[in-house]
N, C-alpha and C. Protein backbone atom coordinates (compact mmCIF):
# COMPACT_ATOMS: atom_id res chain seq x y z
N UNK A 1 58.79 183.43 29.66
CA UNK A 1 58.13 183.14 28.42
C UNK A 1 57.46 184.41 27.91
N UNK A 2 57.63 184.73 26.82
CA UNK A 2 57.08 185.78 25.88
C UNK A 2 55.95 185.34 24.60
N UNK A 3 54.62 186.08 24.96
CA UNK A 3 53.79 185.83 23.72
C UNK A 3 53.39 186.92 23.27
N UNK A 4 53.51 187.23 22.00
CA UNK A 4 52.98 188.15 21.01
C UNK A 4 52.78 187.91 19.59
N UNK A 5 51.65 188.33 19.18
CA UNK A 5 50.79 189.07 19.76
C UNK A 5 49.91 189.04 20.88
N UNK A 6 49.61 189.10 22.14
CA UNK A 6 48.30 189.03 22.56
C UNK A 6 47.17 189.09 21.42
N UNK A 7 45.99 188.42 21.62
CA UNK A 7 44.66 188.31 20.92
C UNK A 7 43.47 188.10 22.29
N UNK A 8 42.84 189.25 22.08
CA UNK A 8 41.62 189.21 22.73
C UNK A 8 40.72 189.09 21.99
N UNK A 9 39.88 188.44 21.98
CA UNK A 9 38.43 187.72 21.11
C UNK A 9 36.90 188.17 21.93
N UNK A 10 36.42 188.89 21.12
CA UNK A 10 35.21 189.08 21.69
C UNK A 10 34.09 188.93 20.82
N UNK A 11 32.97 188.20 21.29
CA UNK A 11 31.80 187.88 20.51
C UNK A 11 30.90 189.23 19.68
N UNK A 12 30.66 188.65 18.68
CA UNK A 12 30.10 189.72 18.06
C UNK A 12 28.73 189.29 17.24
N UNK A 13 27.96 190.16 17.01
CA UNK A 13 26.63 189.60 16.75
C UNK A 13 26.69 190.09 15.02
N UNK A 14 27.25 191.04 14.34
CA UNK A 14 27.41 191.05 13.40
C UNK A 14 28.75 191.63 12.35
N UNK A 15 29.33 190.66 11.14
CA UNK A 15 30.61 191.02 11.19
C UNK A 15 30.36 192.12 10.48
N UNK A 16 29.34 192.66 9.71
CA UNK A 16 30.01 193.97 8.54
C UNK A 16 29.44 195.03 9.60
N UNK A 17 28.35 194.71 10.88
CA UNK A 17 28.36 195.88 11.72
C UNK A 17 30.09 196.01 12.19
N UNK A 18 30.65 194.89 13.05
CA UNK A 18 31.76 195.28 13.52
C UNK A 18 32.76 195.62 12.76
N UNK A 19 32.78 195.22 11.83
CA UNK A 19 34.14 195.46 11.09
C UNK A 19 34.10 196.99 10.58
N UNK A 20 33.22 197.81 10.70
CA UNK A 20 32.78 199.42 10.31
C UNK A 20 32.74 200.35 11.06
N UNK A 21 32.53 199.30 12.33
CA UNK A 21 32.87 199.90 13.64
C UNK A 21 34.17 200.36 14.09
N UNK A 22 35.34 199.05 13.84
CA UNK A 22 36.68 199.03 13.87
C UNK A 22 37.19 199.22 13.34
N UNK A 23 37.00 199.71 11.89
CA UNK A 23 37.90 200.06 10.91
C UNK A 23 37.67 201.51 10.27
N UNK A 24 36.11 201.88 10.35
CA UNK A 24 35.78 203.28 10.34
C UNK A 24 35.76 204.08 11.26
N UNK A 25 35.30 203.84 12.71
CA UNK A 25 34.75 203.89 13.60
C UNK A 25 36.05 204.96 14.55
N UNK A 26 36.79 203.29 14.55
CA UNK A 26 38.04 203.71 15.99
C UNK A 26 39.34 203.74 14.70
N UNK A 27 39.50 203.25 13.26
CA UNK A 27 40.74 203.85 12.78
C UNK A 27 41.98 202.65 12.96
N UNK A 28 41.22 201.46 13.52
CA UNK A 28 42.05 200.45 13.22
C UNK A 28 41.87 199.47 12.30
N UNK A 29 43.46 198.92 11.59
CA UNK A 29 43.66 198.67 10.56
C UNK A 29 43.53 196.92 10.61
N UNK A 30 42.35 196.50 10.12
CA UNK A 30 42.60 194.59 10.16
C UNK A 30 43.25 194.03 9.20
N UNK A 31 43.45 192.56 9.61
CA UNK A 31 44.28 191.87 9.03
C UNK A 31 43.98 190.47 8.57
N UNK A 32 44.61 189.79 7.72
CA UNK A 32 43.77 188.63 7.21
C UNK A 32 43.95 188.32 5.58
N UNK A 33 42.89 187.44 5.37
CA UNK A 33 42.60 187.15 3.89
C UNK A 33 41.00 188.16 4.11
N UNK A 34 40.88 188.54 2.70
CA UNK A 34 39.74 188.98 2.29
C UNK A 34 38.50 187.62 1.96
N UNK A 35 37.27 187.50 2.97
CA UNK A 35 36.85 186.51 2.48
C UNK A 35 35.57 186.87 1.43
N UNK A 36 34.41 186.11 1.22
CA UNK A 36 33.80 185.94 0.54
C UNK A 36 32.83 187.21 0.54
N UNK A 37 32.10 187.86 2.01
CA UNK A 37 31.49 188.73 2.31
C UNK A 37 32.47 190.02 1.91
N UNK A 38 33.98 190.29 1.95
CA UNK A 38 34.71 191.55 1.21
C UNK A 38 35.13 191.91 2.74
N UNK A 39 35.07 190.98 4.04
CA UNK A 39 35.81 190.92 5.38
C UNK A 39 36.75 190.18 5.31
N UNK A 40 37.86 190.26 6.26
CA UNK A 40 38.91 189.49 6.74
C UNK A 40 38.22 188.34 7.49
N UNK A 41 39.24 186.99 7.24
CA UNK A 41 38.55 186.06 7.94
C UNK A 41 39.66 185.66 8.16
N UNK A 42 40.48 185.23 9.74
CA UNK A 42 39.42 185.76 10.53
C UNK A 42 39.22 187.35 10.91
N UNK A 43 38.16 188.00 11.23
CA UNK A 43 38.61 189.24 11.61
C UNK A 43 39.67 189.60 12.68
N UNK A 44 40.21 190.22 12.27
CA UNK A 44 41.24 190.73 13.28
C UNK A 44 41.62 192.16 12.93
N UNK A 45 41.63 193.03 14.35
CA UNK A 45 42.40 194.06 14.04
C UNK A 45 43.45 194.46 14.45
N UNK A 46 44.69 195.47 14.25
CA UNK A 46 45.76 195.82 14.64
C UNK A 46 45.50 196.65 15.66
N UNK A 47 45.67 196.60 16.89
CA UNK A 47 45.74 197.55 18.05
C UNK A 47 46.80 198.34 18.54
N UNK A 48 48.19 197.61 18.60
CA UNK A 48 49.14 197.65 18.69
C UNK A 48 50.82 196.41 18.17
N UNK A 49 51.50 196.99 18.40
CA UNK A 49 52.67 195.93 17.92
C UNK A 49 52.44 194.71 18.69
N UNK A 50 51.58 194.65 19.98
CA UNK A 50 51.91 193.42 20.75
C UNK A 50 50.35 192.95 21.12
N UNK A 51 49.65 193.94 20.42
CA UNK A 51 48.03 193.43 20.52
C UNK A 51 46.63 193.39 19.14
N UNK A 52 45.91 191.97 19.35
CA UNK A 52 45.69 192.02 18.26
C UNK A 52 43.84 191.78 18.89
N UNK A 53 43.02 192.56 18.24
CA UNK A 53 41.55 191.84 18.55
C UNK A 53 41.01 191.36 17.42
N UNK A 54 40.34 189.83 17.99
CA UNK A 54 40.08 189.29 17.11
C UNK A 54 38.25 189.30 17.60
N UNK A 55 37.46 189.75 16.38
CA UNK A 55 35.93 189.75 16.77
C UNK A 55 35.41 188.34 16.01
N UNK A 56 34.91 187.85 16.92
CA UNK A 56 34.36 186.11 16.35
C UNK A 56 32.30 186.58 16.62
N UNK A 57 31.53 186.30 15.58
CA UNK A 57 30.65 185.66 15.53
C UNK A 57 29.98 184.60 17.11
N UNK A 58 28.99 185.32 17.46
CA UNK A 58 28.61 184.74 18.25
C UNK A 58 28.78 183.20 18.47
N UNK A 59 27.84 182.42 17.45
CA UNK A 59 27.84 181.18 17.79
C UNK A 59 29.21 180.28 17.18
N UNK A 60 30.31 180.82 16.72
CA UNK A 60 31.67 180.97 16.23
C UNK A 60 32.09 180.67 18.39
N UNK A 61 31.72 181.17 18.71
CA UNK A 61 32.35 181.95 19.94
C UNK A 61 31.95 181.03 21.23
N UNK A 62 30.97 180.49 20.60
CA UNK A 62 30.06 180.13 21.60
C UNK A 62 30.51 178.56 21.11
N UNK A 63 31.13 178.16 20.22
CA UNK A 63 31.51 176.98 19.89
C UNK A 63 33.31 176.62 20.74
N UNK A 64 34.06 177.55 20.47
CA UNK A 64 35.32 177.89 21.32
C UNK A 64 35.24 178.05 22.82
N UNK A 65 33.68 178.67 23.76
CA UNK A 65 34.16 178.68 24.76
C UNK A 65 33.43 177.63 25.51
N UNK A 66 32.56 176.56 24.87
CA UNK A 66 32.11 175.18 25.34
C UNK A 66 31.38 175.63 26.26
N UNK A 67 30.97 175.45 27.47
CA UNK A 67 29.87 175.16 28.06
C UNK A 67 29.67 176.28 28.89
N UNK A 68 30.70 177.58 28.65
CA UNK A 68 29.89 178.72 29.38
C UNK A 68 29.45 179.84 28.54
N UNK A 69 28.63 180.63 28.75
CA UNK A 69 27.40 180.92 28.03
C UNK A 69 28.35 182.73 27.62
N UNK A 70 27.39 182.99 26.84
CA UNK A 70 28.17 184.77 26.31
C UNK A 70 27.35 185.65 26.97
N UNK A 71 27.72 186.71 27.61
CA UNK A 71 27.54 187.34 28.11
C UNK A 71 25.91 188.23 27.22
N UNK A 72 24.80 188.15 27.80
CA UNK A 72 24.24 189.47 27.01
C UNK A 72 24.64 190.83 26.80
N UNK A 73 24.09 191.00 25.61
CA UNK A 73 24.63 192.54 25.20
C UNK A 73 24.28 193.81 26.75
N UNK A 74 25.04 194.40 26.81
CA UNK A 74 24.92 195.30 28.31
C UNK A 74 25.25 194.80 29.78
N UNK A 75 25.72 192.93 29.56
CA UNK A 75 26.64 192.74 30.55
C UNK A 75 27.78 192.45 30.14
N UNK A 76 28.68 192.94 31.26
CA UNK A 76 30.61 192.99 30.48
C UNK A 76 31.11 192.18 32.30
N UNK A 77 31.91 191.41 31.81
CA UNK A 77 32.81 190.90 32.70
C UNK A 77 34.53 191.45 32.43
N UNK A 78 34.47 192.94 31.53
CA UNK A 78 35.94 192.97 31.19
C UNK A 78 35.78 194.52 30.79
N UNK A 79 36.47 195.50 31.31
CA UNK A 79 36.91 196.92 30.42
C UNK A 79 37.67 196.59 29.38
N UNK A 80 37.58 196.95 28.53
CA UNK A 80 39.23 196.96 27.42
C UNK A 80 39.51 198.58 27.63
N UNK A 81 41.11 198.71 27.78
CA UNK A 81 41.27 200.38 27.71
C UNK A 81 42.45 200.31 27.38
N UNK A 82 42.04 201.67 26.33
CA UNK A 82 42.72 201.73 24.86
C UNK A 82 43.20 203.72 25.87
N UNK A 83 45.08 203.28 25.79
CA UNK A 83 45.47 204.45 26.67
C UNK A 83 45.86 205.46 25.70
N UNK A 84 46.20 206.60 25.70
CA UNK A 84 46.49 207.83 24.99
C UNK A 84 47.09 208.99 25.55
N UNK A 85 47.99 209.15 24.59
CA UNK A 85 49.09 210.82 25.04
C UNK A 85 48.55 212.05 26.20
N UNK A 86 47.49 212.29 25.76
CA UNK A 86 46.78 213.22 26.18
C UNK A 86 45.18 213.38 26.65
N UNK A 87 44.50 213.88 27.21
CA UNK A 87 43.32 214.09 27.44
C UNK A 87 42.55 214.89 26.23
N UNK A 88 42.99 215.47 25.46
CA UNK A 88 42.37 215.70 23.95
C UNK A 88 42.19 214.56 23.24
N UNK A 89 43.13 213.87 23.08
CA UNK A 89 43.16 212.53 22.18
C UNK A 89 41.69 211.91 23.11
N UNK A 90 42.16 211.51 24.14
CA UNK A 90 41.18 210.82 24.72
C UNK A 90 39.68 211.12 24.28
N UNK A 91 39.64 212.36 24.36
CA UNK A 91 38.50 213.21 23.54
C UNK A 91 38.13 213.21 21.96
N UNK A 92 39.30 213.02 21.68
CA UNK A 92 38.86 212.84 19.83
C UNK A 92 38.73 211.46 19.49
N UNK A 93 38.83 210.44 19.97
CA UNK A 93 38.79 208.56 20.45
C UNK A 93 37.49 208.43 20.75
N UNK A 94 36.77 208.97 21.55
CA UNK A 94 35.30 208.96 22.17
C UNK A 94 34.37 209.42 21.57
N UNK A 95 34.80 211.20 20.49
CA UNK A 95 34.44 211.74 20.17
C UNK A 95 34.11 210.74 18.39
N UNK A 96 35.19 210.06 17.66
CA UNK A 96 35.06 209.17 16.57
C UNK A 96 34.23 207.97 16.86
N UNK A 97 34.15 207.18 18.14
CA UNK A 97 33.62 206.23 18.60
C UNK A 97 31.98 206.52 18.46
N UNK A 98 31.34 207.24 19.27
CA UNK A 98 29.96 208.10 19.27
C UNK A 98 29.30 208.21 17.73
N UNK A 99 30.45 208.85 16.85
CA UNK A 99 30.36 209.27 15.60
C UNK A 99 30.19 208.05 14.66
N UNK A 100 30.77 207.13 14.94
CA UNK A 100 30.72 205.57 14.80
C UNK A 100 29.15 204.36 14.77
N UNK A 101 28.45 205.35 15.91
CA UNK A 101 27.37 204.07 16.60
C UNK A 101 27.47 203.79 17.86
N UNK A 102 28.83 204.16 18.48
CA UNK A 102 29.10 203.67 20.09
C UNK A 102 27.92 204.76 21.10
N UNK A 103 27.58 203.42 21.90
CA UNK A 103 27.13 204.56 23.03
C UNK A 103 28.00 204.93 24.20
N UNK A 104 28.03 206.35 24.22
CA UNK A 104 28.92 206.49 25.42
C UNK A 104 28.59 206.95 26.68
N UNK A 105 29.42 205.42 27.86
CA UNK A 105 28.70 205.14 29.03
C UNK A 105 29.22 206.15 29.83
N UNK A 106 30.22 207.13 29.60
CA UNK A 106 30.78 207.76 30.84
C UNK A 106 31.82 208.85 29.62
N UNK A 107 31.15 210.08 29.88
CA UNK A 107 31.65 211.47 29.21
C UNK A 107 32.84 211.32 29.54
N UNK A 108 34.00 211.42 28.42
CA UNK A 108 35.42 211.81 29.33
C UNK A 108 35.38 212.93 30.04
N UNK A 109 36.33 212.78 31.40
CA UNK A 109 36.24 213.97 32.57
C UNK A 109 37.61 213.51 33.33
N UNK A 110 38.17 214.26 34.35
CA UNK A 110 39.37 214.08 34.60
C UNK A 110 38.63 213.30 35.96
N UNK A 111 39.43 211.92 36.44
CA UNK A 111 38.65 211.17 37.06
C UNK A 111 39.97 211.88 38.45
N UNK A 112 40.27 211.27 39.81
CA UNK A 112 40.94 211.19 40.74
C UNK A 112 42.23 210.33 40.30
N UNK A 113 42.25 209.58 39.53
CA UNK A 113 43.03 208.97 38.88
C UNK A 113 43.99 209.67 38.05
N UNK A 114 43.16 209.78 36.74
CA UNK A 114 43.84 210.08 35.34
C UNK A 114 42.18 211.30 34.86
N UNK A 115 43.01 210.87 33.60
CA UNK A 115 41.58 211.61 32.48
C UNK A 115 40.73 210.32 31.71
N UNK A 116 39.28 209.94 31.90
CA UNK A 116 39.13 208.91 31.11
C UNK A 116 37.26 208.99 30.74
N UNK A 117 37.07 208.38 29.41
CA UNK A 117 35.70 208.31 29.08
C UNK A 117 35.38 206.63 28.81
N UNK A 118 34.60 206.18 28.50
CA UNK A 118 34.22 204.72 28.31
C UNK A 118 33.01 204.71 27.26
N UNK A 119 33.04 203.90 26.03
CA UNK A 119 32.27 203.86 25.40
C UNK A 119 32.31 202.41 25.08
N UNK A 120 30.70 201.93 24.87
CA UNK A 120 30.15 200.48 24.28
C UNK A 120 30.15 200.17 22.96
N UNK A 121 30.53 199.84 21.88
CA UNK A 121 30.53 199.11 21.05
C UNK A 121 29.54 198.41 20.10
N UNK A 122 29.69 198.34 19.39
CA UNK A 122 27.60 197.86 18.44
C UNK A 122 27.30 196.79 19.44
N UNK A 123 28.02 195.50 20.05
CA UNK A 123 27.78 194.35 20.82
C UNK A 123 27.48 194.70 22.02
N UNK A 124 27.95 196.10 22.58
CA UNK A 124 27.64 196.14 24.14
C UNK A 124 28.89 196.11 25.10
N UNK A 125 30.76 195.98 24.55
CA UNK A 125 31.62 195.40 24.64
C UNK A 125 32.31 196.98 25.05
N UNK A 126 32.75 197.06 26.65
CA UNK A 126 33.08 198.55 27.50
C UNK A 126 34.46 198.53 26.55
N UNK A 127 34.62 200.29 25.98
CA UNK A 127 35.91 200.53 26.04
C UNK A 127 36.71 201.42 27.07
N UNK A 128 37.44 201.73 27.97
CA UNK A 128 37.98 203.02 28.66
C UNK A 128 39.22 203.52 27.45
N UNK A 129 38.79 204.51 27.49
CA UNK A 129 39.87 205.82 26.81
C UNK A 129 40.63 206.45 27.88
N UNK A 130 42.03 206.49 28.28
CA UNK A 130 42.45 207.63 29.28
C UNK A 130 43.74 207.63 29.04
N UNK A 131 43.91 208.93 29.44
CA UNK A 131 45.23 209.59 29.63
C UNK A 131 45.49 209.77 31.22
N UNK A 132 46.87 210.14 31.15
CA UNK A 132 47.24 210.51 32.48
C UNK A 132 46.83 211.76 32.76
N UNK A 133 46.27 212.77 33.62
CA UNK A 133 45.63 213.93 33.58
C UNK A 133 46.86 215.19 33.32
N UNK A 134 47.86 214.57 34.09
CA UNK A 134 48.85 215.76 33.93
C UNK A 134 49.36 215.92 32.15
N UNK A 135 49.59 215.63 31.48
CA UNK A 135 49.74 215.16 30.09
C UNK A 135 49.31 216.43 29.49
């Protein structure tokens, strides 16, 4: 069985913060009807051909996931990581993110792994940036 798009949904505490975040911020393109506020509803952005994030409104969110609770801002039960060509890119991703509002939890640096930095989001919501180091 095949599904695409993937949609990951993450709570958000405000939409014209996030949507400025994601669309100025990191350079991705959303999708939708234009609603009343001059946002897509629902928000969603384009990540890739087979991935889509959709940012829902807290109590939006909190209505969908029934009886377990949202995480506070600065606890994450999830990385999202957004991969890239190179360890420059990775650097100019972190470097727009910061430039954005993001705080960033971990300087890109070439890890034992790969090359990777991690930055939080207006909500508190981890991103990892990395490349493969050899790249």
């Amino acid at each position: 069985m095949t599904f695409a798009p993937v949609i990951v949904s993450l709570p958000i505490a405000d939409r014209a913060t996030s949507y400025r975040f994601y669309s100025d911020g990191l350079g991705l393109d959303s999708v939708g009807e234009v609603a009343d506020d001059g946002i897509p509803e629902p928000l969603q952005f384009v990540v890739n051909d087979g991935l889509r994030l959709m940012l829902v409104p807290t109590g939006g969110f909190g209505w969908v996931i029934g009886r377990h609770e949202v995480a506070p801002k600065g606890q994450s039960e999830c990385v999202l990581n957004l991969g890239v060509a190179a360890p420059a890119d990775a650097d100019a991703v972190v470097d727009r993110a910061r430039a954005a509002g993001a705080e960033v939890v971990t300087e890109p640096a070439a890890q034992p792994w790969g090359y990777a930095g991690v930055f939080a989001d207006p909500d508190g919501h981890l991103w990892m940036v990395s490349a493969d180091s050899g790249s």
